[in-house]
PDB file of N, CA and C in Angstrom:
ATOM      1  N   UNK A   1     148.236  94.467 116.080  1.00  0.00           N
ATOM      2  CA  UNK A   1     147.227  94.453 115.029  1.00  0.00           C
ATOM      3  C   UNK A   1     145.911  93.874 115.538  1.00  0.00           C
ATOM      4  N   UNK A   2     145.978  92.704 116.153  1.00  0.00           N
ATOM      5  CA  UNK A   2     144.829  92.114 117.172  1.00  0.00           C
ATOM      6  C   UNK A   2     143.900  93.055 117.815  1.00  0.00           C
ATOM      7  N   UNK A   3     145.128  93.780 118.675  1.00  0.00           N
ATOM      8  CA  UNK A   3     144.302  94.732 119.778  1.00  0.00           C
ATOM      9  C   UNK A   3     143.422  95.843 118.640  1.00  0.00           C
ATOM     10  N   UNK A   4     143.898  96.468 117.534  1.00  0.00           N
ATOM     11  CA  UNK A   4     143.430  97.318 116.940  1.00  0.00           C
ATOM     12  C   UNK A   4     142.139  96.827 116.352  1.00  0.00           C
ATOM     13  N   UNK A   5     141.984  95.840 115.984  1.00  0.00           N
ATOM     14  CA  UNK A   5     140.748  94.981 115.301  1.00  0.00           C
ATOM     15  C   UNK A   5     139.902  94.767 116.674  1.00  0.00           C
ATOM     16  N   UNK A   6     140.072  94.296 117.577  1.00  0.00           N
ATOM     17  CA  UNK A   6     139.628  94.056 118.833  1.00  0.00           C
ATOM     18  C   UNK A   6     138.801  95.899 119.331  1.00  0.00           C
ATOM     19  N   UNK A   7     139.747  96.601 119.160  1.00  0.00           N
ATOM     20  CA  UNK A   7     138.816  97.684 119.429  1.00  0.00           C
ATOM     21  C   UNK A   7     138.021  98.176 118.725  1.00  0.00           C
ATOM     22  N   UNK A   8     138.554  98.077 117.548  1.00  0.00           N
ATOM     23  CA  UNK A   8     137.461  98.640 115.973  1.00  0.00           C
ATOM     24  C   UNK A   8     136.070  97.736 116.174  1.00  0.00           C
ATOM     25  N   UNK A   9     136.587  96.862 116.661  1.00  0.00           N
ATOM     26  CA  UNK A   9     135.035  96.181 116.465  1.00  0.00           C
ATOM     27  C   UNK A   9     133.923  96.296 117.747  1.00  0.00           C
ATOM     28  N   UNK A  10     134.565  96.241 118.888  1.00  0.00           N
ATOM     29  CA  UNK A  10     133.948  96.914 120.162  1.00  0.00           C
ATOM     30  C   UNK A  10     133.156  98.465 119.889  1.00  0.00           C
ATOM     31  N   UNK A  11     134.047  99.170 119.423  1.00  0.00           N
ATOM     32  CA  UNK A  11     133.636 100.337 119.056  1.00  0.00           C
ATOM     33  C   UNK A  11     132.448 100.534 118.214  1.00  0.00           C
ATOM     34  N   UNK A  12     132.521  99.384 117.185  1.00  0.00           N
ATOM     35  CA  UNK A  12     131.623  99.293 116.234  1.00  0.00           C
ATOM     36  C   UNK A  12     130.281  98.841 116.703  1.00  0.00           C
ATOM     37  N   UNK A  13     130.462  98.031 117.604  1.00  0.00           N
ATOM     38  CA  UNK A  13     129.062  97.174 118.378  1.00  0.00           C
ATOM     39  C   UNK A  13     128.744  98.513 119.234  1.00  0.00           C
ATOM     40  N   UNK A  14     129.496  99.156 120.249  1.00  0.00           N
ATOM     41  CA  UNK A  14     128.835  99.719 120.977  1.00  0.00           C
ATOM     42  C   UNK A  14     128.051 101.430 120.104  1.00  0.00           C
ATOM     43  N   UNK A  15     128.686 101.476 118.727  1.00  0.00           N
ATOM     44  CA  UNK A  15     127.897 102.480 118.154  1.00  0.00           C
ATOM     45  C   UNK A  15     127.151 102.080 116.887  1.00  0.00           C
ATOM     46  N   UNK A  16     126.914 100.893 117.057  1.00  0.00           N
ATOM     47  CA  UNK A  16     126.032 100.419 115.987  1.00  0.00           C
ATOM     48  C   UNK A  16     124.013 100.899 116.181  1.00  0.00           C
ATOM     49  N   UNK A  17     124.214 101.680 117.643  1.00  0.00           N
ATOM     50  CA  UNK A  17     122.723 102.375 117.222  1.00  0.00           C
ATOM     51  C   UNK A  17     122.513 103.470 116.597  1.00  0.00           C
ATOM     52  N   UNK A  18     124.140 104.155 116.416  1.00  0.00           N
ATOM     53  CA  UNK A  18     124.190 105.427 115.896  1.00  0.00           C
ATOM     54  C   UNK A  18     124.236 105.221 114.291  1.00  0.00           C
ATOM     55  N   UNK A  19     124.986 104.156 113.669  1.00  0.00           N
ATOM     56  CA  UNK A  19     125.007 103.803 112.686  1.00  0.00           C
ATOM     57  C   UNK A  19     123.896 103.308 112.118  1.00  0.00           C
ATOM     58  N   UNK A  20     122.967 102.587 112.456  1.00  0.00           N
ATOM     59  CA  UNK A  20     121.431 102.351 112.487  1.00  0.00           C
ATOM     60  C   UNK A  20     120.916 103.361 111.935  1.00  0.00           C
ATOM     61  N   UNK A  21     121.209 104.728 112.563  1.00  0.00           N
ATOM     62  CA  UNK A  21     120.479 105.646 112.815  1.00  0.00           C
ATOM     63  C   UNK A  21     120.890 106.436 111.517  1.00  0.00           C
ATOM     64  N   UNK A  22     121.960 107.098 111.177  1.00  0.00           N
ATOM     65  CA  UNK A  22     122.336 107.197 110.308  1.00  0.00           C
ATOM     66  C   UNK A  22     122.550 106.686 108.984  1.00  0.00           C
ATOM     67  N   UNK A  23     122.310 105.610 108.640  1.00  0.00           N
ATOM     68  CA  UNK A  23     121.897 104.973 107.483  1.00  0.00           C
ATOM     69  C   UNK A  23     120.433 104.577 107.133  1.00  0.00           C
ATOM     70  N   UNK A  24     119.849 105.252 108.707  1.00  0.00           N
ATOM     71  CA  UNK A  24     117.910 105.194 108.308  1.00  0.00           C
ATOM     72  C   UNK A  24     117.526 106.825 108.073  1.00  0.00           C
ATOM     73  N   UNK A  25     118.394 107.772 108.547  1.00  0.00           N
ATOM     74  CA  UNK A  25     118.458 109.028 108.741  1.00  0.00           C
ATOM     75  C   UNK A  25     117.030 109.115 109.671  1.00  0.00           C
ATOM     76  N   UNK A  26     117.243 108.682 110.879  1.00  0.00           N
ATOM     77  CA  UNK A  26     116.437 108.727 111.948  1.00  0.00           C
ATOM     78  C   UNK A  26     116.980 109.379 112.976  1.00  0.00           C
ATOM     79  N   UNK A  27     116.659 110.480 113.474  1.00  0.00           N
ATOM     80  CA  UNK A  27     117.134 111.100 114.433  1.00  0.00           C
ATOM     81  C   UNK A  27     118.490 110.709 115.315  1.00  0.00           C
ATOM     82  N   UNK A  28     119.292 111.130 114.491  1.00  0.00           N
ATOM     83  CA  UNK A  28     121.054 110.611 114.569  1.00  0.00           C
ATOM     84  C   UNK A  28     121.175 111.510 115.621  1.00  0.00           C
ATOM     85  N   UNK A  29     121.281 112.522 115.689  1.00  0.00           N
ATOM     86  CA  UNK A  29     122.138 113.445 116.479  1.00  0.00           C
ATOM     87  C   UNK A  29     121.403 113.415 118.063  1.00  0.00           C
ATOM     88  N   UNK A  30     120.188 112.759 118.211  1.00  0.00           N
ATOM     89  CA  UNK A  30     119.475 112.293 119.411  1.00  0.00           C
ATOM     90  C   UNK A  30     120.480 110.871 119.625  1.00  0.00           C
ATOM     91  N   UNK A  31     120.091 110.062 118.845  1.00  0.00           N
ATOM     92  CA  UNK A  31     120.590 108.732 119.380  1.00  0.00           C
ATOM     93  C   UNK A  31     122.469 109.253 119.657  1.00  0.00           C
ATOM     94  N   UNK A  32     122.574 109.372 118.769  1.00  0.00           N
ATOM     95  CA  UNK A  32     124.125 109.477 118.742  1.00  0.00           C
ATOM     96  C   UNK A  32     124.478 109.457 120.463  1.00  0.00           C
ATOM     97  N   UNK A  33     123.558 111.403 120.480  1.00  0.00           N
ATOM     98  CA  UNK A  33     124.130 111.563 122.154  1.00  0.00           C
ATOM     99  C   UNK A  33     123.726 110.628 122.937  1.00  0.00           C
ATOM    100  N   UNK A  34     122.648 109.744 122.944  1.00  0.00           N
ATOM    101  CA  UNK A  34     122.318 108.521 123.758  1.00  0.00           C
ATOM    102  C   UNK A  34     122.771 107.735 123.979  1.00  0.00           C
ATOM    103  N   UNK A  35     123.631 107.301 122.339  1.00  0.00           N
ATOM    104  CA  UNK A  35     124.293 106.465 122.613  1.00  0.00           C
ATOM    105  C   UNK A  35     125.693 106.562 123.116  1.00  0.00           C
ATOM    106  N   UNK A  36     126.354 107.841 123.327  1.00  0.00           N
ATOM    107  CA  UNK A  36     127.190 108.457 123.821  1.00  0.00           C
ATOM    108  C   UNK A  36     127.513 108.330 125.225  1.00  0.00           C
ATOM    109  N   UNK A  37     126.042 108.585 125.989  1.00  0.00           N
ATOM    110  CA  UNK A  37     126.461 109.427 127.189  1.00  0.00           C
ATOM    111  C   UNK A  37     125.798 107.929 127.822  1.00  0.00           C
ATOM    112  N   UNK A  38     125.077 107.421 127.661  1.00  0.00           N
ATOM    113  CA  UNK A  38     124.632 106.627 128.148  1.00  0.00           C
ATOM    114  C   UNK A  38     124.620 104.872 127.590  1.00  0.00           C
ATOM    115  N   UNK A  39     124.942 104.847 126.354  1.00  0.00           N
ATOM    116  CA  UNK A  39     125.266 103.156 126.115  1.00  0.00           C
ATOM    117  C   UNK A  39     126.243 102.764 126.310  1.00  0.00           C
ATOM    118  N   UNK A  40     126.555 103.247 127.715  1.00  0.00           N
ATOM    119  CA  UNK A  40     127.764 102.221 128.359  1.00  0.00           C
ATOM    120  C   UNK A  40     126.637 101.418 129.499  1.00  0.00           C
ATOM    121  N   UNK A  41     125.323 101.838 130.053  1.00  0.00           N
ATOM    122  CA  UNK A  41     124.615 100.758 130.313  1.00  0.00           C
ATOM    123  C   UNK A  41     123.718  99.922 129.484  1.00  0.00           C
ATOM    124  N   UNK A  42     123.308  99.121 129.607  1.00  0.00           N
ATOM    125  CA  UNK A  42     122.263  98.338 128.829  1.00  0.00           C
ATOM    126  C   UNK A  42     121.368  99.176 128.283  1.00  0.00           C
ATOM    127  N   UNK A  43     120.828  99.391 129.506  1.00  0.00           N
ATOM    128  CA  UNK A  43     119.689  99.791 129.058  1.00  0.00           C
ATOM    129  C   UNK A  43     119.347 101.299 127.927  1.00  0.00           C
ATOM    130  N   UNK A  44     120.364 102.138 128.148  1.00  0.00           N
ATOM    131  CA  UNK A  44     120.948 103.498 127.375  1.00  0.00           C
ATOM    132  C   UNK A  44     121.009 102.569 126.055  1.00  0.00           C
ATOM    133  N   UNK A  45     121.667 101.829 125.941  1.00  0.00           N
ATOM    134  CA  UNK A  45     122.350 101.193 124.279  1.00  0.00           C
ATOM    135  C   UNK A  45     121.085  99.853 123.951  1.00  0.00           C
ATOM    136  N   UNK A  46     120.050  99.729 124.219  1.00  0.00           N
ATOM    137  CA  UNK A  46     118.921  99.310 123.824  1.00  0.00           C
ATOM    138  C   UNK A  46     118.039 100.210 123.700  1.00  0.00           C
ATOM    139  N   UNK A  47     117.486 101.212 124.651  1.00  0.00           N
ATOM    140  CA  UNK A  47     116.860 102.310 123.972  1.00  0.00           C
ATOM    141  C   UNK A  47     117.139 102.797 122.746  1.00  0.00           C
ATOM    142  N   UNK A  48     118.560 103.404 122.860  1.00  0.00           N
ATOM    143  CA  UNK A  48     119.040 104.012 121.235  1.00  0.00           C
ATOM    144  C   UNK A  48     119.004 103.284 120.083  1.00  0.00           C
ATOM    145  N   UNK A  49     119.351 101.701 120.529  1.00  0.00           N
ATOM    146  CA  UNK A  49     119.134 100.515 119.278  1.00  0.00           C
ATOM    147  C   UNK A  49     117.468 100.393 118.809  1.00  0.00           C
ATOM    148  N   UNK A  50     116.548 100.889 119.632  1.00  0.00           N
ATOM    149  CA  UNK A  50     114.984 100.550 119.489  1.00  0.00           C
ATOM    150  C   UNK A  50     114.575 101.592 118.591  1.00  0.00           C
ATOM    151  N   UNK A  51     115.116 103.114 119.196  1.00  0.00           N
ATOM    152  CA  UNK A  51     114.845 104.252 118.445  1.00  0.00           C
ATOM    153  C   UNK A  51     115.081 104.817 117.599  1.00  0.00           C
ATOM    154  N   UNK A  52     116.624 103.568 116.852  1.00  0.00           N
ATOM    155  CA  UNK A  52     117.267 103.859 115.600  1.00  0.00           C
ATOM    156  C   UNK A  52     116.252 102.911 114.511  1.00  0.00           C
ATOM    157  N   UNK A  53     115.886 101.633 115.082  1.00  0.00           N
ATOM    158  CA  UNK A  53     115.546 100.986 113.989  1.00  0.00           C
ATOM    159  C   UNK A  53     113.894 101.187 113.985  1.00  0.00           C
ATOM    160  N   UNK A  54     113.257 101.866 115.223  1.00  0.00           N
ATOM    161  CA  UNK A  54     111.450 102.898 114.929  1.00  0.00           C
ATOM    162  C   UNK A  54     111.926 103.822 113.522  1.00  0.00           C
ATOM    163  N   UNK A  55     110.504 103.097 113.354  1.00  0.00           N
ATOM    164  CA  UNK A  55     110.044 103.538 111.650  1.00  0.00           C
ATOM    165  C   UNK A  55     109.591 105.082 111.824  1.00  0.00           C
ATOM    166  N   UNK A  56     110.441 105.912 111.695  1.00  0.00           N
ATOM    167  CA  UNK A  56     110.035 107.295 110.987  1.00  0.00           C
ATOM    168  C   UNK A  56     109.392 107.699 110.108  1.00  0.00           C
ATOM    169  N   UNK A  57     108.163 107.960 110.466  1.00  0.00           N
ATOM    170  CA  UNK A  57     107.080 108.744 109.182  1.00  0.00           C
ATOM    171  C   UNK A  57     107.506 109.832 108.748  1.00  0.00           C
ATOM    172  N   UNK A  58     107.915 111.005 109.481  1.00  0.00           N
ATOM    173  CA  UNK A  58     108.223 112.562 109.195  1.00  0.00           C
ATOM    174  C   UNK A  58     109.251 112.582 108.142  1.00  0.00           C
ATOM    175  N   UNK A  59     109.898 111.896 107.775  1.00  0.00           N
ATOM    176  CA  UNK A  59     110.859 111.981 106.973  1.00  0.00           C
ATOM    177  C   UNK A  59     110.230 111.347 105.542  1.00  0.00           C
ATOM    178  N   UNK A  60     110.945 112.403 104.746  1.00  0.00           N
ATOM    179  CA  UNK A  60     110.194 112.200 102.896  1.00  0.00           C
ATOM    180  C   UNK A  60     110.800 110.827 102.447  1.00  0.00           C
ATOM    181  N   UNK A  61     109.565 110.180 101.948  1.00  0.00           N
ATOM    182  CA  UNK A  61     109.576 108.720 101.679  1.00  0.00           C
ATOM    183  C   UNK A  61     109.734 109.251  99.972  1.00  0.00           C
ATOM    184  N   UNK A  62     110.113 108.054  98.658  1.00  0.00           N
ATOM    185  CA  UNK A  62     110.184 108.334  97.551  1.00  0.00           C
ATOM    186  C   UNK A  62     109.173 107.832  97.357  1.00  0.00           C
ATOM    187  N   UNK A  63     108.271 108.226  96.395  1.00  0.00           N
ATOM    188  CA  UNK A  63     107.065 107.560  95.524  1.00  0.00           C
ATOM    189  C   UNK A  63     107.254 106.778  94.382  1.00  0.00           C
ATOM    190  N   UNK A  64     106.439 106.213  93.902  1.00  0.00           N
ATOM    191  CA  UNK A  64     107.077 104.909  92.964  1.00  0.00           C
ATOM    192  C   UNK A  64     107.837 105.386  92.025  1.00  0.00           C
ATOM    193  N   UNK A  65     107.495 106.575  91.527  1.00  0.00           N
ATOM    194  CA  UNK A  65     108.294 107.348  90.597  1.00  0.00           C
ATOM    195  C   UNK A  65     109.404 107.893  90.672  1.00  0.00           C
ATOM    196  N   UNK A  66     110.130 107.769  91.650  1.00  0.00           N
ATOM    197  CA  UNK A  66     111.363 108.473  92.447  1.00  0.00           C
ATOM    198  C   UNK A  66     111.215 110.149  92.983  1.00  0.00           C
ATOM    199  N   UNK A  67     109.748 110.579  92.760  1.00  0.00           N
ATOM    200  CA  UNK A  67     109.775 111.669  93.367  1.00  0.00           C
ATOM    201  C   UNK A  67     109.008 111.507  94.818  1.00  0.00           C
ATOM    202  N   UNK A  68     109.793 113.027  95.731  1.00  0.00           N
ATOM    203  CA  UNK A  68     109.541 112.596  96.920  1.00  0.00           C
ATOM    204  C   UNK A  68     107.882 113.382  97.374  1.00  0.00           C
ATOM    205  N   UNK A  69     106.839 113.201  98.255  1.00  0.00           N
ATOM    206  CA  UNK A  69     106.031 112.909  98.548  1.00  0.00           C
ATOM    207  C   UNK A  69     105.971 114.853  98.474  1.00  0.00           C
ATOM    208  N   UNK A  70     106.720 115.735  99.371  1.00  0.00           N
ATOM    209  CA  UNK A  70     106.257 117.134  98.968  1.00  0.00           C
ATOM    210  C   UNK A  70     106.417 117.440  97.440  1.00  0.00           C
ATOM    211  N   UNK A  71     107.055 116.896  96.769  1.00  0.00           N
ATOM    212  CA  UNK A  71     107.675 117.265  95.254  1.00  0.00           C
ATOM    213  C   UNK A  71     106.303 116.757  94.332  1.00  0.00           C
ATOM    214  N   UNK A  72     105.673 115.757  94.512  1.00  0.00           N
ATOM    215  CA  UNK A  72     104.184 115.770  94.605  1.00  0.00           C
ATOM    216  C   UNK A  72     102.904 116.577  94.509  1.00  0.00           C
ATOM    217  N   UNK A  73     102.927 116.676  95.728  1.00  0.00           N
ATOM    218  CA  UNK A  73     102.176 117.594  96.304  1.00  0.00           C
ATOM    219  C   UNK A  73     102.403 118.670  95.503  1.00  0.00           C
ATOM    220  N   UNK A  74     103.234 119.520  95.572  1.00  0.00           N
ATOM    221  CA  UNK A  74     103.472 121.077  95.256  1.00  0.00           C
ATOM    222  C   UNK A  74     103.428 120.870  93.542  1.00  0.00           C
ATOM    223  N   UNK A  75     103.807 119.972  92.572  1.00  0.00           N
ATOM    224  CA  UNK A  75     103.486 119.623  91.057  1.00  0.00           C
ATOM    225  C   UNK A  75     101.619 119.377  91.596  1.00  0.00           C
ATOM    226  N   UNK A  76     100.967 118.542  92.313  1.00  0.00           N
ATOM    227  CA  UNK A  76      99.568 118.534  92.074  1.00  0.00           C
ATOM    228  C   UNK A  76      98.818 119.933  92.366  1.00  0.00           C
ATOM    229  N   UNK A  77      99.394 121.095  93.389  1.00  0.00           N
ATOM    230  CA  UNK A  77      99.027 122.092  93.792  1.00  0.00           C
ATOM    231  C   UNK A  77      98.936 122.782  92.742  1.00  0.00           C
ATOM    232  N   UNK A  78     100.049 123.158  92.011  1.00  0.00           N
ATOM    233  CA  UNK A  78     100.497 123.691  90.743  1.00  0.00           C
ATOM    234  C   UNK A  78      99.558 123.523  90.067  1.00  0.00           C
ATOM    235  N   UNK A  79      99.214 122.014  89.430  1.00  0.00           N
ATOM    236  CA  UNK A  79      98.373 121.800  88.629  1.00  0.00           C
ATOM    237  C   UNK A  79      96.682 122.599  88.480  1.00  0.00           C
ATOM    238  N   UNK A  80      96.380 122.116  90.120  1.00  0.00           N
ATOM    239  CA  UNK A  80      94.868 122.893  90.739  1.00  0.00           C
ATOM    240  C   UNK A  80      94.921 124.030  90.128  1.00  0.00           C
ATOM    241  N   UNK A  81      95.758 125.307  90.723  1.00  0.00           N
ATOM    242  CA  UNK A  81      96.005 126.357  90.518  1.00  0.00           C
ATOM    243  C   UNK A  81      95.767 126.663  89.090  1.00  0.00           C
ATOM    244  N   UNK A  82      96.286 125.904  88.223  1.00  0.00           N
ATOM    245  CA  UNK A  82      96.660 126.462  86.881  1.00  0.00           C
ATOM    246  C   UNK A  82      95.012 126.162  86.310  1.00  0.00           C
ATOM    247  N   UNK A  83      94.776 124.615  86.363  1.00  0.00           N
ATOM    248  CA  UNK A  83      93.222 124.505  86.015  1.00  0.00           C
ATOM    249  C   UNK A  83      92.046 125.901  86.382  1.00  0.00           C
ATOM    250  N   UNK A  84      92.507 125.665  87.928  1.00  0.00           N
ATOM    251  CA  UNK A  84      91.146 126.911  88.290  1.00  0.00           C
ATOM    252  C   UNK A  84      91.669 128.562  87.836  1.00  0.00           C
ATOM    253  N   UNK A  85      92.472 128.832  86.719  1.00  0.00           N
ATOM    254  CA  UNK A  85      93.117 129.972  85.841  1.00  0.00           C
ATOM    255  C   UNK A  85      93.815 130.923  87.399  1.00  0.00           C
ATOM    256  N   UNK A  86      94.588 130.646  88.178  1.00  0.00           N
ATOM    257  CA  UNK A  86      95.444 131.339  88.926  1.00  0.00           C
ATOM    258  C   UNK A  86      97.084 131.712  88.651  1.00  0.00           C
ATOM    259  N   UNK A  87      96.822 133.129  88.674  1.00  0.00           N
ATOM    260  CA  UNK A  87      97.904 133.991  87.669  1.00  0.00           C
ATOM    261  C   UNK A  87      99.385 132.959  88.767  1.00  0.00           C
ATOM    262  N   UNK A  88     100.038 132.831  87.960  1.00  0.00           N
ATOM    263  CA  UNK A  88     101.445 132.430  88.470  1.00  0.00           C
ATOM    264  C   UNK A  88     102.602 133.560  88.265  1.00  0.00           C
ATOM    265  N   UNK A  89     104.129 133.487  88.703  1.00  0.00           N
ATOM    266  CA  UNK A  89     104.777 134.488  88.534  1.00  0.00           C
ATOM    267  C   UNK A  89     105.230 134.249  87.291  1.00  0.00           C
ATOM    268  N   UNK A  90     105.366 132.943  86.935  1.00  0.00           N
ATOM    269  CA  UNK A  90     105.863 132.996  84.903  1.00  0.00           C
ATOM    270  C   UNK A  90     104.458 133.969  84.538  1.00  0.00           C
ATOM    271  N   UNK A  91     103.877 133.757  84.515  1.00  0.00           N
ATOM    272  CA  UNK A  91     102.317 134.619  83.488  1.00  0.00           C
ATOM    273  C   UNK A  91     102.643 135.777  83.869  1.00  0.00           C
ATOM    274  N   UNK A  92     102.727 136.469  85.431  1.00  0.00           N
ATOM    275  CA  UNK A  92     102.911 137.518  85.816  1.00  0.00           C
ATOM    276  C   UNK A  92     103.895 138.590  85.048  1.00  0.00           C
ATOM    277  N   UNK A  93     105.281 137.466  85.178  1.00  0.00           N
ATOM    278  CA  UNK A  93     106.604 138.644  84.382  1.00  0.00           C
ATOM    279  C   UNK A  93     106.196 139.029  82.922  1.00  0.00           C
ATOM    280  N   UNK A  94     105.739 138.001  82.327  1.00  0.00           N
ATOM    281  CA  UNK A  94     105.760 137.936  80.345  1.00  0.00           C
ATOM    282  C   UNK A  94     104.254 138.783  80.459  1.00  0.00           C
ATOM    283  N   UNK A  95     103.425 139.174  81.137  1.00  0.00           N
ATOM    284  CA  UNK A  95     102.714 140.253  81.084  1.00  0.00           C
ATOM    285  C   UNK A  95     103.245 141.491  80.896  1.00  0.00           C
ATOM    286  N   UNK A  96     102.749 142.296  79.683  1.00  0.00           N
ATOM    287  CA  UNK A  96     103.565 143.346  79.819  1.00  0.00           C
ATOM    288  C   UNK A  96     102.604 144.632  80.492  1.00  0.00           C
ATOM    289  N   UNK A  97     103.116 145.336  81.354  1.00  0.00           N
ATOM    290  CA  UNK A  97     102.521 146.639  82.020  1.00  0.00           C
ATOM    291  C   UNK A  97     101.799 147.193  80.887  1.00  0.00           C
ATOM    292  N   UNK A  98     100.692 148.278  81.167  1.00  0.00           N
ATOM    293  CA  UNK A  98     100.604 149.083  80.198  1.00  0.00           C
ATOM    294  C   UNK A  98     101.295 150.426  80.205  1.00  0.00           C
ATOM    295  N   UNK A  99     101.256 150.743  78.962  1.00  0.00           N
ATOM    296  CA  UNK A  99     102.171 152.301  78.817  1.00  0.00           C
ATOM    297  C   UNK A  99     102.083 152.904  79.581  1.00  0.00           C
ATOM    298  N   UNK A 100     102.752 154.015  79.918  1.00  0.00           N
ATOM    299  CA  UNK A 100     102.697 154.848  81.205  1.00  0.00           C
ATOM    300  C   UNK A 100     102.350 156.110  79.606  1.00  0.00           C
ATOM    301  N   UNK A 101     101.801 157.096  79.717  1.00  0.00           N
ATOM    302  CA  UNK A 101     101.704 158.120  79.157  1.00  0.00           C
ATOM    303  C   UNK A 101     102.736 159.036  79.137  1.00  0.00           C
TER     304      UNK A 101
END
C-alpha cells in the first residue's frame, strides 16, 4: 500500500506541469509532451512548469457578466448593424417575395 502511495505521488509531482496546464487550459497537449519526453531532466520539467503557469491571453477570458469576450463582441456587432438599418437573415426570411405572376 506504501509503495502504491509512494508512486501516486511521484507520478503526481513529476506531472504536475501537465496538470497546471490543464486546469489553466494552457497549451496541455504541448506541455504534456514536454513534460513527457523530457521532464525526466530538470530542466525539461521546469520549462513545462514555467509554460503551464505563463498567463495565456489567446484564450476567452469571462467578462464581469459571465459572458465571454467574442460573445460580446458579436451581441455589440449585432447591435451596430441593426442601428445603421442592416437587413439580417431573421428580417430576410419573414420578408415575403413578391408574387410571381
Amino acid at each position: 500500500m506504501t509503495t502504491f502511495l509512494t508512486i501516486a505521488f511521484f507520478a503526481g509531482l513529476y506531472f504536475l506541469p501537465t496538470i497546471v496546464a490543464w486546469n489553466r487550459r494552457n497549451h496541455t497537449a504541448a506541455i504534456f509532451a514536454l513534460n513527457l519526453f523530457l521532464g525526466w531532466t530538470l530542466i525539461g520539467w521546469v520549462v513545462a512548469l514555467v509554460m503551464a503557469l505563463w498567463q495565456n491571453n489567446s484564450t476567452p477570458t469571462l467578462a464581469p457578466s459571465g459572458e465571454k469576450n467574442w460573445q460580446r463582441d458579436i451581441r455589440q456587432t449585432r447591435a451596430d448593424l441593426a442601428r445603421l438599418g442592416a437587413a439580417t437573415r431573421r428580417t430576410l426570411r419573414h420578408e415575403k417575395s413578391p408574387a410571381q405572376p
